[in-house]
N, C-alpha and C. Protein backbone atom coordinates (compact mmCIF):
# COMPACT_ATOMS: atom_id res chain seq x y z
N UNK A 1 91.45 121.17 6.33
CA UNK A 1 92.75 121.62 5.89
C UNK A 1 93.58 122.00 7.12
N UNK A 2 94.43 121.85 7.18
CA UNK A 2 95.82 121.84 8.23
C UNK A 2 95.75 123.43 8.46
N UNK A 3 96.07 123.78 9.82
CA UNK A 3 97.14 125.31 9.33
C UNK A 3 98.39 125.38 10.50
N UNK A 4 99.37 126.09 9.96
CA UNK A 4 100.37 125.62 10.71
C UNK A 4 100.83 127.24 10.89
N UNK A 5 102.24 127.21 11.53
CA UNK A 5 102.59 128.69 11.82
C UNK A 5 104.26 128.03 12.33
N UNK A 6 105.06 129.24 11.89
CA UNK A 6 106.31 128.86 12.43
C UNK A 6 106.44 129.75 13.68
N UNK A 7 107.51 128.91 14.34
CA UNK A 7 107.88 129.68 15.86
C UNK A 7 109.11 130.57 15.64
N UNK A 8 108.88 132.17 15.55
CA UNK A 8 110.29 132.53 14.96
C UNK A 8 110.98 132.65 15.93
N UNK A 9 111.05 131.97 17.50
CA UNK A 9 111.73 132.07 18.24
C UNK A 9 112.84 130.51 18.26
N UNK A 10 112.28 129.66 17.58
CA UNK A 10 112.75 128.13 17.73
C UNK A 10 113.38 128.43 16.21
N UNK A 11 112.80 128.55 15.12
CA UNK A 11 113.70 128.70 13.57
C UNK A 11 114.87 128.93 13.74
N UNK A 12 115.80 128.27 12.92
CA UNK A 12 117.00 128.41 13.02
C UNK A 12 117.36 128.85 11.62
N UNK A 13 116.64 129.18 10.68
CA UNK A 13 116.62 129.17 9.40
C UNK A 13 116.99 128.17 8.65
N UNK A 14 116.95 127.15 8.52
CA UNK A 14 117.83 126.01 8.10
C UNK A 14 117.37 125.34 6.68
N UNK A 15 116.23 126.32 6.57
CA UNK A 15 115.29 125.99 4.35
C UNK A 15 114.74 124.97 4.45
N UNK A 16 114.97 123.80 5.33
CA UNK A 16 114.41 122.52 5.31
C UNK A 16 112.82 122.80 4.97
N UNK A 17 112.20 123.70 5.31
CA UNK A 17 110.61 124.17 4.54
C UNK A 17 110.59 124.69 3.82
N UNK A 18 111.23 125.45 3.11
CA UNK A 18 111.25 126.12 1.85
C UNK A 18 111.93 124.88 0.61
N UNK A 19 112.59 124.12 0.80
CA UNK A 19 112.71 122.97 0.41
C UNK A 19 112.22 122.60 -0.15
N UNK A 20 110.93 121.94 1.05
CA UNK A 20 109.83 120.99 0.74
C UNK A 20 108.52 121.75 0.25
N UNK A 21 108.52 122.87 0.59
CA UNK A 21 106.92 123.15 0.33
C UNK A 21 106.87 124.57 -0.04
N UNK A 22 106.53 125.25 -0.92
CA UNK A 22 106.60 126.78 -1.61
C UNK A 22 105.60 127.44 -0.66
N UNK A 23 105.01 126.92 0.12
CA UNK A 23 104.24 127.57 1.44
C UNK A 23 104.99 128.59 2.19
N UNK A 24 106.27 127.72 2.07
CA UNK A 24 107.06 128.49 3.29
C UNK A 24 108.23 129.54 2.58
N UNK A 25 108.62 131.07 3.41
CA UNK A 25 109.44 131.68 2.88
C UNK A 25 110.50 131.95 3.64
N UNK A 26 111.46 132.49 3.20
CA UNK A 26 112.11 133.36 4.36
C UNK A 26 111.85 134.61 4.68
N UNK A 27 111.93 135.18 5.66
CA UNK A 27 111.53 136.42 6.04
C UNK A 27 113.08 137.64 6.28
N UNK A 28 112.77 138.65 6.58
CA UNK A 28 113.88 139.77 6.19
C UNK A 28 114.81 139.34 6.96
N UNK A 29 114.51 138.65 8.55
CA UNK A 29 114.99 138.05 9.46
C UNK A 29 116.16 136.54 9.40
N UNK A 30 115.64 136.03 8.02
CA UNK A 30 116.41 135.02 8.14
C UNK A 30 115.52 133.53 8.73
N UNK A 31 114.05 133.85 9.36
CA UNK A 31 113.06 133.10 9.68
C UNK A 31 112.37 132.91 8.90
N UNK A 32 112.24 131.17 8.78
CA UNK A 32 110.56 130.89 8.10
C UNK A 32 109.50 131.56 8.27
N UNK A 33 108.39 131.54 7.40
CA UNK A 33 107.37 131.82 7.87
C UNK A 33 106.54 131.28 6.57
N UNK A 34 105.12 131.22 6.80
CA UNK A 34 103.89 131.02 6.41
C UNK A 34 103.15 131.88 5.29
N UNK A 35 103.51 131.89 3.83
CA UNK A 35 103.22 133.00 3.47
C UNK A 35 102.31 132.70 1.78
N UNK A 36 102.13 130.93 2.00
CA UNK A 36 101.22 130.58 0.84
C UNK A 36 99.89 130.18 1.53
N UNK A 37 99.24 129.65 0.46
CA UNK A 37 97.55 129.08 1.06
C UNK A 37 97.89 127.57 1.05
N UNK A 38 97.60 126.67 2.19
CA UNK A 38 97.54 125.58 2.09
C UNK A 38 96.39 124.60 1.72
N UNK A 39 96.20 123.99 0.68
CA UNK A 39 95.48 123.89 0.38
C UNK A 39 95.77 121.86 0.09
N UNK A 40 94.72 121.58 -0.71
CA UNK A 40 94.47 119.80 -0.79
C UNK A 40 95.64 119.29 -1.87
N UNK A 41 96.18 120.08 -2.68
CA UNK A 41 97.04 119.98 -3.77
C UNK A 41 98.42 119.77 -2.58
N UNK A 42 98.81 120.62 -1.58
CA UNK A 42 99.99 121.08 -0.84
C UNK A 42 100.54 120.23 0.22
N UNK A 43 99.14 120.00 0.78
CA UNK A 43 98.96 119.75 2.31
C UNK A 43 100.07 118.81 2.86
N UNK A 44 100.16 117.79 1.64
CA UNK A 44 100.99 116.89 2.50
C UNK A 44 102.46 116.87 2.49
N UNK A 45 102.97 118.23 1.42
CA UNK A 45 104.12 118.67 1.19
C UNK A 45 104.66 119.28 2.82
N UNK A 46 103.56 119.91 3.27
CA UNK A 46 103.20 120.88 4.21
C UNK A 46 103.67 120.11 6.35
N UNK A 47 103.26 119.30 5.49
CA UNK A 47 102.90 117.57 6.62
C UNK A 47 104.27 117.43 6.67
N UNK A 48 105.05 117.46 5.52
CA UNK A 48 106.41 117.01 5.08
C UNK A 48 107.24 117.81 5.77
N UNK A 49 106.91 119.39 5.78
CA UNK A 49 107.81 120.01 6.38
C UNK A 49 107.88 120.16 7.65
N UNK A 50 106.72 119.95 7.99
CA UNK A 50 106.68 119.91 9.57
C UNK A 50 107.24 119.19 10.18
N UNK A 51 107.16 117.82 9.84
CA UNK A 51 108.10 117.06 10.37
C UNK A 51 109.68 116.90 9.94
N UNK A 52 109.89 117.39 9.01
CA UNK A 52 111.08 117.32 8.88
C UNK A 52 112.25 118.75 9.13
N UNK A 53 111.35 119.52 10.16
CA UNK A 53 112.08 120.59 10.70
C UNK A 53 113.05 120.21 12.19
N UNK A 54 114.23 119.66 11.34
CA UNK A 54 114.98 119.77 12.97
C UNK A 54 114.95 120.47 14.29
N UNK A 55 114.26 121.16 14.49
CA UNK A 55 114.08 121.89 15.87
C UNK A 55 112.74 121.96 15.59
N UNK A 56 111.58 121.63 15.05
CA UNK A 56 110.06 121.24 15.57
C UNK A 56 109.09 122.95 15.46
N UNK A 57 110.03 123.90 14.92
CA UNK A 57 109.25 124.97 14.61
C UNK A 57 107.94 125.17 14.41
N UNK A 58 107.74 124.15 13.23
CA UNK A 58 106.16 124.44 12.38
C UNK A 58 105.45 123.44 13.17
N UNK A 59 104.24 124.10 13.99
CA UNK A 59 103.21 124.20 14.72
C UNK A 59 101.83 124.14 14.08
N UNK A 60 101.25 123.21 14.67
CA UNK A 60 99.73 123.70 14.29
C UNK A 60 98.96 125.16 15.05
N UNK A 61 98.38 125.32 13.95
CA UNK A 61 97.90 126.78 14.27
C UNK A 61 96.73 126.36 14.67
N UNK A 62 95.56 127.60 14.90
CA UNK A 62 94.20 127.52 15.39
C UNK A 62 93.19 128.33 14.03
């Protein structure tokens, strides 16, 4: 299973992940962040958002 993490220094807030994938939220900040379980049902929603974040935020995690 994937895990990813947003960069809240690169986010521009722009929803393009909240969009695509209920994984992702906004935070009090106005930044994405990471706040569902990714799982085999998600993943490739997940895949989806990553790449389709204009400034390259969502990162693979460790």
């Amino acid at each position: 299973m994937a895990k990813v993490r947003v960069n809240p220094d690169l986010c521009i807030g722009c929803g393009a992940c909240t969009g695509i994938s209920d994984v992702f939220t906004f935070n009090d900040e106005g930044k994405a962040e990471v706040t569902g379980e990714i799982n085999a049902d998600n993943e490739a929603a997940v895949e989806e958002a990553k790449v389709s974040c204009p400034v390259g935020a969502i990162e693979d995690a460790e």
